[in-house]
Protein backbone atom coordinates (compact mmCIF):
# COMPACT_ATOMS: atom_id res chain seq x y z
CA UNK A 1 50.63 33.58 2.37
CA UNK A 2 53.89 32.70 0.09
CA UNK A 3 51.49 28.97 -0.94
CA UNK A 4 48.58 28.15 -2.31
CA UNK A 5 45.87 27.53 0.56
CA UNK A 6 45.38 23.78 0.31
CA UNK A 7 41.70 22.53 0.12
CA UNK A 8 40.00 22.10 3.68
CA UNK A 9 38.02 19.55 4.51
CA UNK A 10 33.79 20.44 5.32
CA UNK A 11 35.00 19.41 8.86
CA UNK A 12 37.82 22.37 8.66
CA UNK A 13 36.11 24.81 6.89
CA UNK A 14 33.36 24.60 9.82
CA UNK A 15 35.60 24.61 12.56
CA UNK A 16 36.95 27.85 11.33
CA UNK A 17 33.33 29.20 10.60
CA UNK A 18 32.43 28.47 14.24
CA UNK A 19 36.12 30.24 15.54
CA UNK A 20 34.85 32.77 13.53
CA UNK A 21 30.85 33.36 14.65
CA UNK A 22 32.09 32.26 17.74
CA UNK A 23 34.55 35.21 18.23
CA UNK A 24 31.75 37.71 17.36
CA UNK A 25 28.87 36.38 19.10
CA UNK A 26 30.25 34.75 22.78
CA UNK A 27 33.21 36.94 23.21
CA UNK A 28 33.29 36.15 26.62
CA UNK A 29 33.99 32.97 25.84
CA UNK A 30 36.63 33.12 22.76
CA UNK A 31 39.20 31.72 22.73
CA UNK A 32 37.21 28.46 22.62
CA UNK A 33 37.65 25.02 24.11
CA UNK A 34 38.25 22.14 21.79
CA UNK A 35 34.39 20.82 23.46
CA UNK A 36 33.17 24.46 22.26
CA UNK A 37 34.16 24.13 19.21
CA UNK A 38 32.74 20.33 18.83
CA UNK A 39 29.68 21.86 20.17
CA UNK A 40 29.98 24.76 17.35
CA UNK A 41 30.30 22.66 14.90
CA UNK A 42 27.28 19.87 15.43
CA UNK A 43 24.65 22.80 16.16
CA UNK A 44 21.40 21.70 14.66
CA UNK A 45 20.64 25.27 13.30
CA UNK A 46 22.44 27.97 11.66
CA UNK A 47 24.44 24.96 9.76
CA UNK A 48 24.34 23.27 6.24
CA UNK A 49 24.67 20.76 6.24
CA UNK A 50 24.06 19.36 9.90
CA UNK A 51 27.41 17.25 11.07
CA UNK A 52 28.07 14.97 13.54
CA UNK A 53 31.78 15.14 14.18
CA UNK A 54 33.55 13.75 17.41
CA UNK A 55 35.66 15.52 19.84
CA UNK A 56 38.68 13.86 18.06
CA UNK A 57 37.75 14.62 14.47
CA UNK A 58 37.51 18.00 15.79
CA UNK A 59 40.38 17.91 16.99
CA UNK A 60 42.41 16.59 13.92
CA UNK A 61 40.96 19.38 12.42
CA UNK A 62 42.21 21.77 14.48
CA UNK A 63 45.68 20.34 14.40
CA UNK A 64 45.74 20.18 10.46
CA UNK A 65 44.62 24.22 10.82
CA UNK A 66 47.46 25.04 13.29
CA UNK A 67 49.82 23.61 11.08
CA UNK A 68 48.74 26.25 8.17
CA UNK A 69 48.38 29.13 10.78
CA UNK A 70 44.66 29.58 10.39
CA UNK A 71 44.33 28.26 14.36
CA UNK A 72 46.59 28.69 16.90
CA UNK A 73 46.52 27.78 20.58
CA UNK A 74 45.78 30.74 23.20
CA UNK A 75 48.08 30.48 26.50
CA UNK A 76 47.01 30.68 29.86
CA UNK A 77 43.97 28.61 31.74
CA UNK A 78 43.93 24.68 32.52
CA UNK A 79 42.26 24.22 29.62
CA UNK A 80 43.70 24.70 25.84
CA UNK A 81 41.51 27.36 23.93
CA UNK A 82 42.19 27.90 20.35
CA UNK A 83 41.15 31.23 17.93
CA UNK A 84 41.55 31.43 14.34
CA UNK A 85 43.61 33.83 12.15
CA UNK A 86 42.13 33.69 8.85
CA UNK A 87 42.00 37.41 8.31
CA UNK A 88 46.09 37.53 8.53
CA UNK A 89 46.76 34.24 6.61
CA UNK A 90 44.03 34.77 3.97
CA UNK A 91 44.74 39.03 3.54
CA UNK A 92 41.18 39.62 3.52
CA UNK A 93 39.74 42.14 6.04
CA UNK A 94 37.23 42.15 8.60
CA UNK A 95 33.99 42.66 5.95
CA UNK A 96 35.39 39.14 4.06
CA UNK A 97 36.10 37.29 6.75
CA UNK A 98 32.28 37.79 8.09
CA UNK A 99 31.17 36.55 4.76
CA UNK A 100 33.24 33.80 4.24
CA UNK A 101 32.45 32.32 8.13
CA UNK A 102 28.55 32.22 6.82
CA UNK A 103 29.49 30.72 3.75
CA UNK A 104 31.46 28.11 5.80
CA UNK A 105 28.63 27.80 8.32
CA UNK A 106 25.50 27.57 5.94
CA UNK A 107 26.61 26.71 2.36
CA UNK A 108 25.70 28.59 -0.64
CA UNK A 109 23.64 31.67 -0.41
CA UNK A 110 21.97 34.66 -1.89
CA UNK A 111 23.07 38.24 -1.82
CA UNK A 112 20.18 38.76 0.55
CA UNK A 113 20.64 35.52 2.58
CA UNK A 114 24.47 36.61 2.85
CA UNK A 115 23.93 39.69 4.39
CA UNK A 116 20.84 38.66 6.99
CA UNK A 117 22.55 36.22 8.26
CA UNK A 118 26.15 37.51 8.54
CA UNK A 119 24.66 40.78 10.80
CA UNK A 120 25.99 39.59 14.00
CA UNK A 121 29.77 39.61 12.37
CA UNK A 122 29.14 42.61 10.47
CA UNK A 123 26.21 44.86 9.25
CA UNK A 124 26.58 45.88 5.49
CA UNK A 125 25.15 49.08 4.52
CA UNK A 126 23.40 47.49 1.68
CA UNK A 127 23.79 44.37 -0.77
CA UNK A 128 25.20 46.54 -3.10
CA UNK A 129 28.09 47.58 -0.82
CA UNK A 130 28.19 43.57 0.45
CA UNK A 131 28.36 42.30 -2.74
CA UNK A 132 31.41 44.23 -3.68
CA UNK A 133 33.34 42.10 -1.03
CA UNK A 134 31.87 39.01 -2.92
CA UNK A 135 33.32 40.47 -5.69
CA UNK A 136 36.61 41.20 -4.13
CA UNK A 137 37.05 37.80 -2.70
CA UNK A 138 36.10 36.36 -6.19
CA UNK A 139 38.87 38.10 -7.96
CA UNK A 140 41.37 38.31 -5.54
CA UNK A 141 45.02 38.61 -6.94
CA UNK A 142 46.39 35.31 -4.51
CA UNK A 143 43.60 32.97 -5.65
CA UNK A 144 39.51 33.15 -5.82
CA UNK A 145 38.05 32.84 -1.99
CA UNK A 146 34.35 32.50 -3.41
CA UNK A 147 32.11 32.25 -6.80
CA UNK A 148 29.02 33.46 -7.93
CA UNK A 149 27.12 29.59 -8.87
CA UNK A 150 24.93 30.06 -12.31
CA UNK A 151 21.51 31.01 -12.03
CA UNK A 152 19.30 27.85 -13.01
CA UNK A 153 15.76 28.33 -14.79
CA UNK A 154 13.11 29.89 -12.27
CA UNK A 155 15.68 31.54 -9.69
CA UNK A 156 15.40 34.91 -8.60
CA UNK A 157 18.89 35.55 -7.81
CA UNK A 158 22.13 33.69 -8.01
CA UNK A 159 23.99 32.44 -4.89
CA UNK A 160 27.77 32.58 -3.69
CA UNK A 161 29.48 29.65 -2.50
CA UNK A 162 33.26 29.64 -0.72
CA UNK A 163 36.07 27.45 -2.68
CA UNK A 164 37.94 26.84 0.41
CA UNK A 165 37.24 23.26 0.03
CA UNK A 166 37.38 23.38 -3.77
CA UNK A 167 34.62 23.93 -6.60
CA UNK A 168 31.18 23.19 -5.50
CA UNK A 169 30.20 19.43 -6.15
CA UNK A 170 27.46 19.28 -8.90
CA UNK A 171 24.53 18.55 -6.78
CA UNK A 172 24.97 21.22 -4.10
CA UNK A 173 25.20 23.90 -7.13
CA UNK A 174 21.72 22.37 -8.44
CA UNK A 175 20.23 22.58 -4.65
CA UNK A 176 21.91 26.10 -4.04
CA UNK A 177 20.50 27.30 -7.56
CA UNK A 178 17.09 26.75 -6.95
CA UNK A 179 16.07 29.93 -6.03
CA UNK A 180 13.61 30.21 -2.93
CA UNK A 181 12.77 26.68 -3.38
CA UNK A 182 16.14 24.89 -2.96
CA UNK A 183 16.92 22.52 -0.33
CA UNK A 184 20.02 21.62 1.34
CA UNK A 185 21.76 18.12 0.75
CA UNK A 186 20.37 17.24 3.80
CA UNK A 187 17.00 17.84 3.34
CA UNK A 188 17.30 15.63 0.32
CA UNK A 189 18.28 13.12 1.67
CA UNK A 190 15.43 13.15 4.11
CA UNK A 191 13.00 13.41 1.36
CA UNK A 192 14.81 10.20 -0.48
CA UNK A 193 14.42 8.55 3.00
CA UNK A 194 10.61 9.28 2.97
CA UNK A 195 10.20 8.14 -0.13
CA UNK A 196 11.70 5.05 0.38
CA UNK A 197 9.46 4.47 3.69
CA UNK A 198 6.25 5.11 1.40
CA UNK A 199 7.39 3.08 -1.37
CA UNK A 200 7.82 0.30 1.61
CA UNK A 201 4.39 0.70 3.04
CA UNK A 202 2.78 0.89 -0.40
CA UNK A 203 3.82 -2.73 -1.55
CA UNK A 204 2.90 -3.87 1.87
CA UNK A 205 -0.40 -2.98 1.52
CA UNK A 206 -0.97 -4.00 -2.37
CA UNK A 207 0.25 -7.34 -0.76
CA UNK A 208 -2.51 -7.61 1.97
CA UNK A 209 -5.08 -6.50 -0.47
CA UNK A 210 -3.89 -9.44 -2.67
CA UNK A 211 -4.04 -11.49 -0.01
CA UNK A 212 -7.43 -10.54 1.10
CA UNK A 213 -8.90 -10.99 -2.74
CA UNK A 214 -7.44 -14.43 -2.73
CA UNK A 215 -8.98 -15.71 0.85
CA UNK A 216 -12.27 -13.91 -0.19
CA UNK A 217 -11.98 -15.42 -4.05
CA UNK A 218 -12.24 -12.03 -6.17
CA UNK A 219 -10.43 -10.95 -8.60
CA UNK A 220 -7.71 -7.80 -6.94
C-alpha cells in the first residue's frame, strides 16, 4: 500500500479473521455471505473475545474494508459473497497472513498457542521457523503488523498480539501476560459478575441472621 493502514475496529479485524479461516477451512463455501460472515464472527469458540455483532454492523464493517481493498465483493450468484485480500494489500505472504487471522480471531498468544491453533491455515515446521514470521511481521519495513507483549513475573513464555487495531490496551497485555493462567477479558468479566452475585447473597444472609438474633433476643 502507498498509506498507512488505518486502525480497524475489533469488529473489522474479526471479520477479516473469519474471511480468512473461513477461506481455508469451508472452501466450498468461500466466498462468504454477509450471514456467513455474521455467523463467523459471533462463534462462541475459537474467538476472544466472544461478540455479538448484528448483520448490519457486519456489514458496515465490510463496507469500511472494501473501501481500503482488504474485502471485495465476488460476482456471480443471487446472493453477494465477499473474500478478503489482505495478503496483496498488507505484502505479507501466505505463512503471515495465517498468523495474523489467529491473532485476529483469538487475541494474544504464545509461540506454541500460535502455531496449534493456526494448523488448519498453515502447518509450521516448528516454532522456531513460525516465530521468524512473527518476527518478520514485527519489523516489517511498511509498518509493524504484530509485537511480542512483555513477559510479566511467573510466565513461561511471552505472547504476540496483532496492532491492526493499534497497541494493545493495558489490561488485555496484563491478561495475555499471564502465562498458562491468564484469562481473556471476557472471562473477567464473568468472574467480576460472580463476585458481585456472592457479595449480593452474602449481605442478604448477614441480614436474615440479624434479623433472626433480634426476633429470638441474642446478641448476632
Amino acid at each position: 500500500m502507498s498509506h498507512p493502514l488505518p486502525t480497524l475496529s475489533l469488529l473489522e479485524t474479526r471479520v477479516l479473521g473469519v474471511l480468512a479461516e473461513k477461506q481455508h477451512t469451508v472452501p466450498d463455501s468461500y466466498p462468504l455471505t454477509l450471514n456467513a460472515i455474521t455467523s463467523g464472527c459471533n462463534q462462541k469458540t475459537s474467538r476472544d473475545p466472544v461478540i455479538n455483532a448484528s448483520e448490519s454492523e457486519v456489514q458496515a464493517a465490510v463496507d469500511h474494508l472494501k473501501s481500503l481493498s482488504l474485502v471485495f465483493e465476488s460476482s456471480g450468484g443471487r446472493v453477494m459473497r465477499y473474500e478478503h485480500n489482505v495478503g496483496r494489500v498488507l505484502q505479507i505472504n501466505s505463512q503471515s497472513v495465517a498468523l495474523l487471522t489467529v491473532l485476529f480471531l483469538r487475541g494474544p498468544q504464545t509461540p506454541g498457542e500460535l502455531r496449534i491453533n493456526s494448523e488448519r491455515l498453515h502447518k509450521f515446521s516448528d516454532i522456531a521457523s513460525m516465530t521468524g514470521f512473527l518476527e518478520d511481521l514485527a519489523t516489517r519495513p511498511a509498518g509493524a503488523l504484530v509485537k511480542e507483549l512483555p513477559r510479566q513475573p511467573g510466565a513461561r513464555e511471552n505472547r504476540w498480539a496483532h496492532l491492526v487495531s493499534g497497541e494493545p490496551a493495558a489490561d488485555v497485555i496484563a491478561a495475555a501476560s499471564g502465562g498458562g493462567d491468564a484469562v481473556s477479558v471476557s472471562e473477567i468479566a464473568a468472574l467480576k459478575a460472580n463476585v458481585d452475585t456472592l457479595t449480593a447473597e452474602v449481605d442478604h444472609l448477614k441480614a436474615t441472621v440479624a434479623k433472626l438474633c433480634t426476633e429470638l433476643g441474642v446478641k448476632p
